[in-house]
Protein backbone atom coordinates (compact mmCIF):
# COMPACT_ATOMS: atom_id res chain seq x y z
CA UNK A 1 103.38 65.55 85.24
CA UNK A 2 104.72 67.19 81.56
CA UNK A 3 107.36 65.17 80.08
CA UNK A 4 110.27 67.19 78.58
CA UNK A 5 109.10 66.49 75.21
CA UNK A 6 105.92 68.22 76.50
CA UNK A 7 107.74 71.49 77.78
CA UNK A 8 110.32 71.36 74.44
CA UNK A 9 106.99 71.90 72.38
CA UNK A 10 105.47 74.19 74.71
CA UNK A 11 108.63 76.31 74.66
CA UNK A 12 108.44 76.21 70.68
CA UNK A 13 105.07 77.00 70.16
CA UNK A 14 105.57 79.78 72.39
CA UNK A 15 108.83 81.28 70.24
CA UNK A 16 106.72 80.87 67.17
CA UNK A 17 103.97 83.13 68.43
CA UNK A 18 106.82 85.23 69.58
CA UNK A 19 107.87 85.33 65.96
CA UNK A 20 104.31 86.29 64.46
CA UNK A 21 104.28 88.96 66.91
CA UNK A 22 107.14 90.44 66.08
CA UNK A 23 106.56 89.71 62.10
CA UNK A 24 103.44 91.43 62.97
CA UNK A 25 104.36 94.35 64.73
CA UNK A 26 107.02 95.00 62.27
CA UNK A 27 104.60 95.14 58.99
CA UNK A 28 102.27 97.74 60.87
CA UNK A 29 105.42 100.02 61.55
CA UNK A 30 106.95 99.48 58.18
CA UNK A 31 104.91 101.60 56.59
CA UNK A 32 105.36 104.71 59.42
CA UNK A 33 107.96 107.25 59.44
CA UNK A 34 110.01 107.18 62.68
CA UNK A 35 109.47 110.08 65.28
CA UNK A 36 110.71 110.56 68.25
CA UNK A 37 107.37 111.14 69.65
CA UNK A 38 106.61 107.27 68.61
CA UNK A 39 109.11 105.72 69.98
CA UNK A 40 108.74 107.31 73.50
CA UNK A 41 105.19 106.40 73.17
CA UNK A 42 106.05 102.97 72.12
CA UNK A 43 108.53 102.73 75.52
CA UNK A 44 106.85 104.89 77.55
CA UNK A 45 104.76 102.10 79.73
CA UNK A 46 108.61 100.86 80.05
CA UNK A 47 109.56 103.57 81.52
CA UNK A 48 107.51 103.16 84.86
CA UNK A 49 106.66 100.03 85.15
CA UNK A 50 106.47 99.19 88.90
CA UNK A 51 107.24 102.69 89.89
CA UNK A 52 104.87 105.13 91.07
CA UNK A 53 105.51 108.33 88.84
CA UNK A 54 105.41 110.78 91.85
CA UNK A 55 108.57 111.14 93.30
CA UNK A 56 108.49 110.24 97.39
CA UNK A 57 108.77 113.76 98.35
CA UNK A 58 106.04 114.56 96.73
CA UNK A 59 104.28 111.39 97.72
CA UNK A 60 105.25 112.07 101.55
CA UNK A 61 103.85 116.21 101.47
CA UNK A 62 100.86 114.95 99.68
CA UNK A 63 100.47 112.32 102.99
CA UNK A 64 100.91 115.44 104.90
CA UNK A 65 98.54 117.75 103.46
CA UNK A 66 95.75 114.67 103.23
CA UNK A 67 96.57 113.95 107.15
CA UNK A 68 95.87 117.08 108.07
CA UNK A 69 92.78 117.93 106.02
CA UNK A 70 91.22 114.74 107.49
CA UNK A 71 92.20 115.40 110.87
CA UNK A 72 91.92 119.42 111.76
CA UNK A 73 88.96 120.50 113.26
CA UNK A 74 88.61 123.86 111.41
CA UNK A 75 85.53 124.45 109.80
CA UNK A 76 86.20 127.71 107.64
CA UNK A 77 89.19 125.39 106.15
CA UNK A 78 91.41 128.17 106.33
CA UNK A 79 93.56 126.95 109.03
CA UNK A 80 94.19 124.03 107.50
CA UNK A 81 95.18 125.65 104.09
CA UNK A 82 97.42 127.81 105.59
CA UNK A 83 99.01 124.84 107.48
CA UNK A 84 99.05 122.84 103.94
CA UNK A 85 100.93 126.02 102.41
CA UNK A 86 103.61 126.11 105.25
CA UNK A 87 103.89 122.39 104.72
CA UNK A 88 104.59 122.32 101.11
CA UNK A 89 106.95 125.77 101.10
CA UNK A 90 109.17 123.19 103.95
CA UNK A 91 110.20 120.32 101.56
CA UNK A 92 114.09 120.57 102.61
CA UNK A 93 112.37 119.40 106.39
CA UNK A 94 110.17 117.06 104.77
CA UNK A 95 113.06 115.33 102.75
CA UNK A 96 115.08 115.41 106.06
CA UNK A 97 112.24 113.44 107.85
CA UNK A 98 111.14 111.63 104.70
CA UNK A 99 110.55 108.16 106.14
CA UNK A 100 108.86 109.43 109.56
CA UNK A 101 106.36 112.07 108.20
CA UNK A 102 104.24 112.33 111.24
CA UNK A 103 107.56 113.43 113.36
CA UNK A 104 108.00 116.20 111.00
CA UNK A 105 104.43 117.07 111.38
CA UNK A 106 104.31 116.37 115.57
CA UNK A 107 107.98 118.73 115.64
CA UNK A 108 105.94 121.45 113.36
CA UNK A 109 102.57 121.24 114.90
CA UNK A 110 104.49 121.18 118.38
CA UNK A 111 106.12 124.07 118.01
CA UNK A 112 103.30 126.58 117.51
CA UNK A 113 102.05 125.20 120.30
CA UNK A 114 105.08 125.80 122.29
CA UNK A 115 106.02 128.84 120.98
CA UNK A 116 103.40 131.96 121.11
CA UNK A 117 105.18 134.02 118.96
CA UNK A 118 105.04 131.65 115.98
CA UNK A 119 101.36 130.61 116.67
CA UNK A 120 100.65 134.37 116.82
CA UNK A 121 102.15 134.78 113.45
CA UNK A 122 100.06 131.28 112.42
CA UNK A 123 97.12 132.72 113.48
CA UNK A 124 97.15 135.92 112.07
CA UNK A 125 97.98 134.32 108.88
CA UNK A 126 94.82 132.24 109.10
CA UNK A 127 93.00 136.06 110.11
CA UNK A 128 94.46 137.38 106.80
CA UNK A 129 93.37 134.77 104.41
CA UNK A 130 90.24 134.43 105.83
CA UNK A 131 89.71 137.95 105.41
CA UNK A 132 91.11 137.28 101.97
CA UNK A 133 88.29 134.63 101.05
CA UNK A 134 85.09 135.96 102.84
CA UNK A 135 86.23 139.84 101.70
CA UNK A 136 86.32 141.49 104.82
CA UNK A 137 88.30 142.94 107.28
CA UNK A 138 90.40 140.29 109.45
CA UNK A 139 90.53 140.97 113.03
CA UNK A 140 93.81 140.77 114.17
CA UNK A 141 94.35 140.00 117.90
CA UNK A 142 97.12 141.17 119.74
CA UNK A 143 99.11 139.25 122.60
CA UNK A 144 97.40 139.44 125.37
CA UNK A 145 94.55 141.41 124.46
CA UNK A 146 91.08 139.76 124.36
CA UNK A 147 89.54 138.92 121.01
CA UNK A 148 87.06 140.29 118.54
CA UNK A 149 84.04 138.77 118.79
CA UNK A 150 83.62 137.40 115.47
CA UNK A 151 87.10 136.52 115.17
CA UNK A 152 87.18 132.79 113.67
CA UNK A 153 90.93 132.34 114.42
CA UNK A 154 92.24 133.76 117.73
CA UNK A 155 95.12 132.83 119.60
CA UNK A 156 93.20 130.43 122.06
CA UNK A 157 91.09 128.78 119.18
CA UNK A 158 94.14 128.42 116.93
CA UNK A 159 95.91 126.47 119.84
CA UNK A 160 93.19 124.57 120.86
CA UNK A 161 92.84 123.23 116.60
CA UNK A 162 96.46 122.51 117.11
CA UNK A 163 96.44 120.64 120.34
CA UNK A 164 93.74 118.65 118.93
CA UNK A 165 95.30 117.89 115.75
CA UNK A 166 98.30 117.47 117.85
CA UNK A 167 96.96 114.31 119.71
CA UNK A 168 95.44 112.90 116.57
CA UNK A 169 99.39 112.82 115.53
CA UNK A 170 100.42 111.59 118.35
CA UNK A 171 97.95 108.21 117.92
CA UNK A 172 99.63 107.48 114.60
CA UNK A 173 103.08 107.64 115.27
């Protein structure tokens, strides 16, 4: 056990490295003009200390986009980058839903499902940019008519990604 005559010199020898520190820190500025530039660079590992320097929203559609690129069976990608552009174009949703993420992603994916009008527009979306990347012509399919054969992204295969990405959410909630 440290007497207090033990943690009195402690503490001192402590202030006087304190005080070289300083005295040292001082005589290698003396000699530099002040900018502002310096002095933010002198605080600047003040100014986030114990923060993360992405703000949460950003954070939380990152977590998005990440969950779904891990977890969507599409193998052109262009699904999911359509999905990922949606996503980040629907921050006012995201900051509504900002501590459940996965809800907001469940509600979004859900609702293509539901709805065939918006997974018709979803899918010919995905037709369009893949068109878009591989150069060719996209081949659009119409409700209720069957689909081109070497069409990546019809209605059935764009709701079958969905439902399948859908129950992956479902697990992590």
């Amino acid at each position: 056990m440290t007497s207090d005559s033990e943690k009195m010199k402690e503490q001192k020898d402590q202030d006087e490295l304190n005080e070289e520190d300083e005295l040292i820190r001082r005589d290698i500025l003396s000699d530099r003009k002040f900018s502002i530039a310096e002095a933010i660079g002198r605080e600047g590992g003040n100014f986030i200390k114990g923060h993360n320097p992405m703000p949460r929203l950003d954070q939380v559609v990152s977590f998005i986009t990440v969950f779904i690129a891990d977890n969507i069976n599409d193998p052109s990608r262009v699904l999911m980058t359509v999905l990922q552009a949606h996503i980040k174009n629907d921050r006012i949703k995201i900051a509504e839903n900002i501590e459940t993420p996965l809800q907001y992603l469940h509600n979004l994916i859900k609702a293509y499902v539901d709805n065939p009008h918006q997974l018709y527009e979803l899918t010919r979306e995905a037709d369009f940019r893949w068109g878009q990347i591989n150069e060719e012509k996209p081949h659009f399919q119409k409700p209720g008519e069957a689909a081109h054969p070497d069409d990546e992204y019809t209605h059935e295969n764009v709701k079958k990604m969905l439902s399948d990405l859908l129950v992956k959410i479902e697990a992590g909630l």
